[in-house]
C-alpha atoms as a PDB file:
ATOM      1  CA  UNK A   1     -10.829  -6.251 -11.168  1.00  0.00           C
ATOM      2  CA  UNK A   2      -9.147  -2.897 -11.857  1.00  0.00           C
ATOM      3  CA  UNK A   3      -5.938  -1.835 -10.640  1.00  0.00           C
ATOM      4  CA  UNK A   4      -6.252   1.133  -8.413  1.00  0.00           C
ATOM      5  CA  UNK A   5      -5.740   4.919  -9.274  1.00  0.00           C
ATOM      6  CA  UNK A   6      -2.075   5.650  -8.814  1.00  0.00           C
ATOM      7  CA  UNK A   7      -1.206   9.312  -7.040  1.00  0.00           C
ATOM      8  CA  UNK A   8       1.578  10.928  -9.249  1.00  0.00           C
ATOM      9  CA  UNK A   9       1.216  14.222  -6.957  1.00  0.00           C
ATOM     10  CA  UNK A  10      -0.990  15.135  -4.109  1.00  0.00           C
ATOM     11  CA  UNK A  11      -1.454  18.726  -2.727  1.00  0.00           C
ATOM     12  CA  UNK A  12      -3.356  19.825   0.475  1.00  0.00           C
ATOM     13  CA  UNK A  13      -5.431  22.781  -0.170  1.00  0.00           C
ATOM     14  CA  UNK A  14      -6.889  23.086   3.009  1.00  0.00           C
ATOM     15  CA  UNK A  15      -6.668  21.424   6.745  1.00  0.00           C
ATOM     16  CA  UNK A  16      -9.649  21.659   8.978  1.00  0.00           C
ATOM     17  CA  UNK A  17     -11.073  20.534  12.230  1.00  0.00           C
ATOM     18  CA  UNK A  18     -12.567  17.550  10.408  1.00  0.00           C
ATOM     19  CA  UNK A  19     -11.671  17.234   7.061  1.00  0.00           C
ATOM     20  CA  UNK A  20      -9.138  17.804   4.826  1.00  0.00           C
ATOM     21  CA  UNK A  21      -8.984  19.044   1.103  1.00  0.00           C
ATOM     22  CA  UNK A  22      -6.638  17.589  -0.887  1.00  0.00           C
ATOM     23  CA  UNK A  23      -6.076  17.950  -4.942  1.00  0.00           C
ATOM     24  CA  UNK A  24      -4.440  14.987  -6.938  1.00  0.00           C
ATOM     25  CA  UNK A  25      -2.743  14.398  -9.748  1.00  0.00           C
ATOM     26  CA  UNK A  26      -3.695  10.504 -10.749  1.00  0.00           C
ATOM     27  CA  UNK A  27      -3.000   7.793 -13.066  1.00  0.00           C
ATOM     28  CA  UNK A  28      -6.882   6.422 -13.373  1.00  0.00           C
ATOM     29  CA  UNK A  29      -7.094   2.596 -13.974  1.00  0.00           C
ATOM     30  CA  UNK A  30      -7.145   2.788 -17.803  1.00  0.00           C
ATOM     31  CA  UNK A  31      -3.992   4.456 -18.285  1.00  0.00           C
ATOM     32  CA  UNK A  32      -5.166   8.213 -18.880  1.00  0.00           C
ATOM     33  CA  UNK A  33      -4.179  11.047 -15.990  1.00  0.00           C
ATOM     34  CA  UNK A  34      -6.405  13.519 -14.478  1.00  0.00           C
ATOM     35  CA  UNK A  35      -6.495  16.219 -11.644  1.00  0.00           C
ATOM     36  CA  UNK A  36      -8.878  15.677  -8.639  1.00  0.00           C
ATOM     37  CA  UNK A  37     -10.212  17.585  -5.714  1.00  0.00           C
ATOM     38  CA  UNK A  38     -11.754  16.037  -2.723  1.00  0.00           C
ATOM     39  CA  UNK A  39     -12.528  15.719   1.255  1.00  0.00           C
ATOM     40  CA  UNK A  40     -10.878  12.966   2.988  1.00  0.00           C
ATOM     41  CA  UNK A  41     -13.287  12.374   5.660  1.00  0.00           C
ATOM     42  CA  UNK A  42     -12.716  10.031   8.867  1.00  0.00           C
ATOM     43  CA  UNK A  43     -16.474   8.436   8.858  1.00  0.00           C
ATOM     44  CA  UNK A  44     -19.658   8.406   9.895  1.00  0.00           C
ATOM     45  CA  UNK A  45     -21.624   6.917  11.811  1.00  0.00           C
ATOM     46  CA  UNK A  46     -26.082   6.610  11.577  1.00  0.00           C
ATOM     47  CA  UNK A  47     -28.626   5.533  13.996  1.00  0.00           C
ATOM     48  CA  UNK A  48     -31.982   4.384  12.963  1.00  0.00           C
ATOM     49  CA  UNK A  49     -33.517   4.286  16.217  1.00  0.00           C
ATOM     50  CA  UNK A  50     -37.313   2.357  16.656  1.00  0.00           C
ATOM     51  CA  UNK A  51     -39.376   2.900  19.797  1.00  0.00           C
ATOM     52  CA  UNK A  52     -41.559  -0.149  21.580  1.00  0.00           C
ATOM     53  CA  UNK A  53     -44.381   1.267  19.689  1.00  0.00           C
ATOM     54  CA  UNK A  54     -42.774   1.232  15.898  1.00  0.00           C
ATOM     55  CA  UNK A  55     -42.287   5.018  15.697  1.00  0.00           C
ATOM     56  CA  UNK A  56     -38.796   5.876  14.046  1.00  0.00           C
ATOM     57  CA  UNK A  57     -36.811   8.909  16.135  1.00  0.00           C
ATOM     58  CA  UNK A  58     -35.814  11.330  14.186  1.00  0.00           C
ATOM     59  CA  UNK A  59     -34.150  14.765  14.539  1.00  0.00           C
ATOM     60  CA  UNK A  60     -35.146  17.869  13.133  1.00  0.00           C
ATOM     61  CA  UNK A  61     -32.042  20.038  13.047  1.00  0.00           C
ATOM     62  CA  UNK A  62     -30.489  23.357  11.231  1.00  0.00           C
ATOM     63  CA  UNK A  63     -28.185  22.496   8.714  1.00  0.00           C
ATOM     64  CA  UNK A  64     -25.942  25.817   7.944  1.00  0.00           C
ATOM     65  CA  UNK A  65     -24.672  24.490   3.964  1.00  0.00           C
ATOM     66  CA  UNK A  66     -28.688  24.463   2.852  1.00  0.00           C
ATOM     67  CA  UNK A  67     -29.416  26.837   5.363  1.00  0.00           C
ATOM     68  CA  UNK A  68     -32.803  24.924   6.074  1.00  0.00           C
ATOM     69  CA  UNK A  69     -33.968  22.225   8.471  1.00  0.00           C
ATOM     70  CA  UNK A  70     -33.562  18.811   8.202  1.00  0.00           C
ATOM     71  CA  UNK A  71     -34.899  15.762   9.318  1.00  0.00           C
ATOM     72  CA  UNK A  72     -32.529  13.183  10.260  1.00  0.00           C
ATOM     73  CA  UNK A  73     -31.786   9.934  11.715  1.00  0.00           C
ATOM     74  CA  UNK A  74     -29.286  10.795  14.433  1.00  0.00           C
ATOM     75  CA  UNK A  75     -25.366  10.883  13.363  1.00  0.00           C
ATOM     76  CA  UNK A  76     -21.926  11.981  14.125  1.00  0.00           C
ATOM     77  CA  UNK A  77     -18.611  12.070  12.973  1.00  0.00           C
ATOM     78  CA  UNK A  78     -16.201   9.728  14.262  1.00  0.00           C
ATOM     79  CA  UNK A  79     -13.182  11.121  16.199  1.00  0.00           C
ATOM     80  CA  UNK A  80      -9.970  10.564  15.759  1.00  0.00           C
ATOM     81  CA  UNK A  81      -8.984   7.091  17.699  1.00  0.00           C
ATOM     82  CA  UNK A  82     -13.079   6.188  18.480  1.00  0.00           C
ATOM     83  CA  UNK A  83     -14.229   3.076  17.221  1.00  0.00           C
ATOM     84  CA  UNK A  84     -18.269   3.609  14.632  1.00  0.00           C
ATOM     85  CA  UNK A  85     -19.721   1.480  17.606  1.00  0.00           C
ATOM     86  CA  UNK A  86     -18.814   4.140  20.618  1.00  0.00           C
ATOM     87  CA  UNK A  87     -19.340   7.303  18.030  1.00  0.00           C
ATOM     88  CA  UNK A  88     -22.943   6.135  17.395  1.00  0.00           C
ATOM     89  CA  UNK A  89     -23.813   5.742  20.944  1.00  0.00           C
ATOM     90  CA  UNK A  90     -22.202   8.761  22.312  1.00  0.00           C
ATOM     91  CA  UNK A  91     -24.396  10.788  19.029  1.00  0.00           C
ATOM     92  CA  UNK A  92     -27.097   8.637  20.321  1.00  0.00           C
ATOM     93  CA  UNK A  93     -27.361  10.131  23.592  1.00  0.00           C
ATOM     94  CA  UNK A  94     -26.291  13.377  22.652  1.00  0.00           C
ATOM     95  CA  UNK A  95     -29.045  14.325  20.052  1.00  0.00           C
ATOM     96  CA  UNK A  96     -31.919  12.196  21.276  1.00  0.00           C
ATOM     97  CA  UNK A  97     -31.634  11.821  25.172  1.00  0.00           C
ATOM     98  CA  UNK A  98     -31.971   8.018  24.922  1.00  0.00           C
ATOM     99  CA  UNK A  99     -29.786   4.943  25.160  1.00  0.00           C
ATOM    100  CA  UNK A 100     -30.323   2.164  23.002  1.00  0.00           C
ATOM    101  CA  UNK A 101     -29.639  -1.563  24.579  1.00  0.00           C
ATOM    102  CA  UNK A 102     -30.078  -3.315  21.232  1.00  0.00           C
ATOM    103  CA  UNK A 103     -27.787  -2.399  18.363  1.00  0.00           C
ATOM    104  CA  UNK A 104     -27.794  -4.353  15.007  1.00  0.00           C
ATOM    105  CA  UNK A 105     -25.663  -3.462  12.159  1.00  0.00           C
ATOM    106  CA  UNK A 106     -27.397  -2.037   8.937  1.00  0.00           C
ATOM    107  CA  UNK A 107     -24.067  -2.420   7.253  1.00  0.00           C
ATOM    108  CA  UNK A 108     -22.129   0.878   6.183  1.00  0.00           C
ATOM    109  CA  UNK A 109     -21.734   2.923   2.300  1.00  0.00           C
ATOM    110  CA  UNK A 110     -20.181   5.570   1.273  1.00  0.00           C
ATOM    111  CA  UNK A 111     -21.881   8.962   1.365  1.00  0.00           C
ATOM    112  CA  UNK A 112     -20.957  11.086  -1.735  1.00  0.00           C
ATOM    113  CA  UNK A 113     -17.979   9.231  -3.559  1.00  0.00           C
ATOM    114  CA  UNK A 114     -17.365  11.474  -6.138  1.00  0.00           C
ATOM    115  CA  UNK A 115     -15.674  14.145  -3.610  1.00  0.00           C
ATOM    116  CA  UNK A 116     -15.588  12.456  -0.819  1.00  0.00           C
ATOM    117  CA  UNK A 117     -13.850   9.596   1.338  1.00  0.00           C
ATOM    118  CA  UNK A 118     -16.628   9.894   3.829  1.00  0.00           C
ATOM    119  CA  UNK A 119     -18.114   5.869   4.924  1.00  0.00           C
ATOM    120  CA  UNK A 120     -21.088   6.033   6.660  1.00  0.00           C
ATOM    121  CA  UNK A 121     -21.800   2.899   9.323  1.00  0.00           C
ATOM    122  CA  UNK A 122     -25.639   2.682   9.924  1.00  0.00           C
ATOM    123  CA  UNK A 123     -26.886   0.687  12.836  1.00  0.00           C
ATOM    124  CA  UNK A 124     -30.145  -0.386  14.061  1.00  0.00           C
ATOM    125  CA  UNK A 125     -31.279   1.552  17.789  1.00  0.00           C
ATOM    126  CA  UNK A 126     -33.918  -0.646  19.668  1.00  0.00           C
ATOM    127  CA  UNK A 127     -34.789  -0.990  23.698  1.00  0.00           C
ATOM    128  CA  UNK A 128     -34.647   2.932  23.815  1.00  0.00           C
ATOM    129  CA  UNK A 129     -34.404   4.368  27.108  1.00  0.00           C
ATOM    130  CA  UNK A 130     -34.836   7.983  28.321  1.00  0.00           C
ATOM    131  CA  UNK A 131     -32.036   9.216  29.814  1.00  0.00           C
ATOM    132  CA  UNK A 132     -32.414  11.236  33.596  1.00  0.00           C
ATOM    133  CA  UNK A 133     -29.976  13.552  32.396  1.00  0.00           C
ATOM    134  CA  UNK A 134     -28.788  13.883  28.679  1.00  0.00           C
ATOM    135  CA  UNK A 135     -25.257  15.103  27.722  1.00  0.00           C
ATOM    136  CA  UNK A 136     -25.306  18.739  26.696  1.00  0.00           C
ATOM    137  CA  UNK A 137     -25.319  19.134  23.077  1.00  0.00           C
ATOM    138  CA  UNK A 138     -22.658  21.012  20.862  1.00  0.00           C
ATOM    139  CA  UNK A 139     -22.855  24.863  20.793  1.00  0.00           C
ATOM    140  CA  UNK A 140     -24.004  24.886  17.028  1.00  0.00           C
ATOM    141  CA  UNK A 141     -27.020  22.318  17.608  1.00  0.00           C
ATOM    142  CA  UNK A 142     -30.097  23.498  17.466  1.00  0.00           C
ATOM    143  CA  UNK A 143     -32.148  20.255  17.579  1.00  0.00           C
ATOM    144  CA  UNK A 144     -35.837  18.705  17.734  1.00  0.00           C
ATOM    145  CA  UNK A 145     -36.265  15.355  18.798  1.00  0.00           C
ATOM    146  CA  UNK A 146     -39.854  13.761  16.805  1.00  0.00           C
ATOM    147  CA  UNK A 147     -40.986  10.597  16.087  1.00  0.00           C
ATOM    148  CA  UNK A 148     -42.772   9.184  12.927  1.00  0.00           C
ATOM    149  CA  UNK A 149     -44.415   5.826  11.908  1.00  0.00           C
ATOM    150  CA  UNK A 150     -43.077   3.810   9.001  1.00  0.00           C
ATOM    151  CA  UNK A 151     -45.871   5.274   6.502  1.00  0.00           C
ATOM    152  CA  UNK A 152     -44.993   8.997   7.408  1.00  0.00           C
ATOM    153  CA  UNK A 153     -41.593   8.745   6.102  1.00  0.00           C
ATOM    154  CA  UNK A 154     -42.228   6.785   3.534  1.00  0.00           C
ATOM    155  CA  UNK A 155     -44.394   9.267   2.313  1.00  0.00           C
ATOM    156  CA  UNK A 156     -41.829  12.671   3.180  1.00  0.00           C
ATOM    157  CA  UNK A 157     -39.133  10.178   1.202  1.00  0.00           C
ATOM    158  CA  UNK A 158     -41.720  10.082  -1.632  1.00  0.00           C
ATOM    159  CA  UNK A 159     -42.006  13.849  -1.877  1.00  0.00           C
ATOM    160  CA  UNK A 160     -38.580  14.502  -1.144  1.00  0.00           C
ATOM    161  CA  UNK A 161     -39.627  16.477   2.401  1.00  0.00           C
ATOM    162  CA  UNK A 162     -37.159  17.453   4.308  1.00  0.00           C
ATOM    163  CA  UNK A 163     -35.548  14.075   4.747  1.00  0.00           C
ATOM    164  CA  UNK A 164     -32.088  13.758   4.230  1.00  0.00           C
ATOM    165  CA  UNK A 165     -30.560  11.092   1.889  1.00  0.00           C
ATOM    166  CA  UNK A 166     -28.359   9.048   4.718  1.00  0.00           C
ATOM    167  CA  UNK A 167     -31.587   8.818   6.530  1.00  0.00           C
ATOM    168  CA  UNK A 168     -33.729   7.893   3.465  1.00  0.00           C
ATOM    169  CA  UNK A 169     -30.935   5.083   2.697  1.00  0.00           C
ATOM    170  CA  UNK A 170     -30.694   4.165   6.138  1.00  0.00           C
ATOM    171  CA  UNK A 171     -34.788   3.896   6.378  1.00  0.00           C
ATOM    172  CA  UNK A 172     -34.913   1.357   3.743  1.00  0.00           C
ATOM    173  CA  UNK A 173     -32.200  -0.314   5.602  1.00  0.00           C
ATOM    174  CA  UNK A 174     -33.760  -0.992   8.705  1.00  0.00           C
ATOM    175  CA  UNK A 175     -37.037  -1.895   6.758  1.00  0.00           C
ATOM    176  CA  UNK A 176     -35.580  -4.733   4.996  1.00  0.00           C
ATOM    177  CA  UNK A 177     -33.769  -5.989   8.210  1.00  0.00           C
ATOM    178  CA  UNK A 178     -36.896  -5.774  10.573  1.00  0.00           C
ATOM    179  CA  UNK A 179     -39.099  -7.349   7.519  1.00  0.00           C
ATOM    180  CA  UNK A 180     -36.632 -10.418   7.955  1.00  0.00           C
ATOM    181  CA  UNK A 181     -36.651 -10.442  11.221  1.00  0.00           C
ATOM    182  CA  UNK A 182     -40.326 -11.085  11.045  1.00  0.00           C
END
């Protein structure tokens, strides 16, 4: 195994709500040096939530940086001092309306590597109830609650509709684990 990249100099270019920017000067595992830019993120979190009936719940919300909609599983950030397990449910309910009563892990990755720190932990959302009352969601949400079967987003993964690539990942995720649960 490789040693490490070794930070010679770090600057912060930029502090956020969420994430910082941050430009390094590193020694890279085989000796040479290099300047680098990237986000240091503090997680996500992903739920792939299944009804009774099979259907997968997704949201379709406006995403500002492609300045399109989106289909998603639902998903947060992770605040500062919250454990991925209470971020997921609180996103849960906030985007969707329901509580989930069965969580499985679908394990966790990291989202875009090559300018990011971001991990993503992706869980499993089964015995899905409606809320009487759902938290209000954040002033910038503009958000659709649908459902699909299994074969409809295989096929918008196929043709690259819409679909996200968290949720795409995450998909094939909770395939694999409900196949073997079978």
């Amino acid at each position: 195994m490789q040693n490490p990249s070794q930070v010679i100099r770090e600057r912060l270019r930029y502090q956020g709500h969420k994430y910082t920017f941050v430009s390094q000067r590193l020694r890279f595992p085989n000796g040479k040096e290099g300047e680098r830019e990237y986000l240091i993120h503090p997680g996500g979190v992903v739920a792939v939530p299944v009804t009774a009936a099979g259907k997968f719940v997704c949201i379709r919300q406006y995403r500002f940086a492609v300045a399109s909609y989106l289909y998603e599983f639902p998903a947060g950030t992770v605040e500062p001092g919250e454990h991925p397990d209470d971020t997921i449910r609180r996103e849960l309910e906030e985007e969707t309306g329901l509580r989930a009563h069965r969580w499985d892990p679908l394990g966790q990755f990291y989202l875009c590597p090559g300018y990011s720190s971001e991990i993503m932990y992706a869980y499993l959302a089964r015995e899905l109830e409606v809320l009487d009352s759902p938290p209000d969601k954040d002033e910038d949400e503009d958000i659709t609650v649908v459902e699909f079967s299994a074969s409809e987003l295989t096929e918008m993964a196929r043709l690259g509709m819409d679909l996200d690539s968290k949720s795409i990942a995450c998909f094939w995720r909770a395939q694999l684990f409900l196949a073997a649960e079978k």
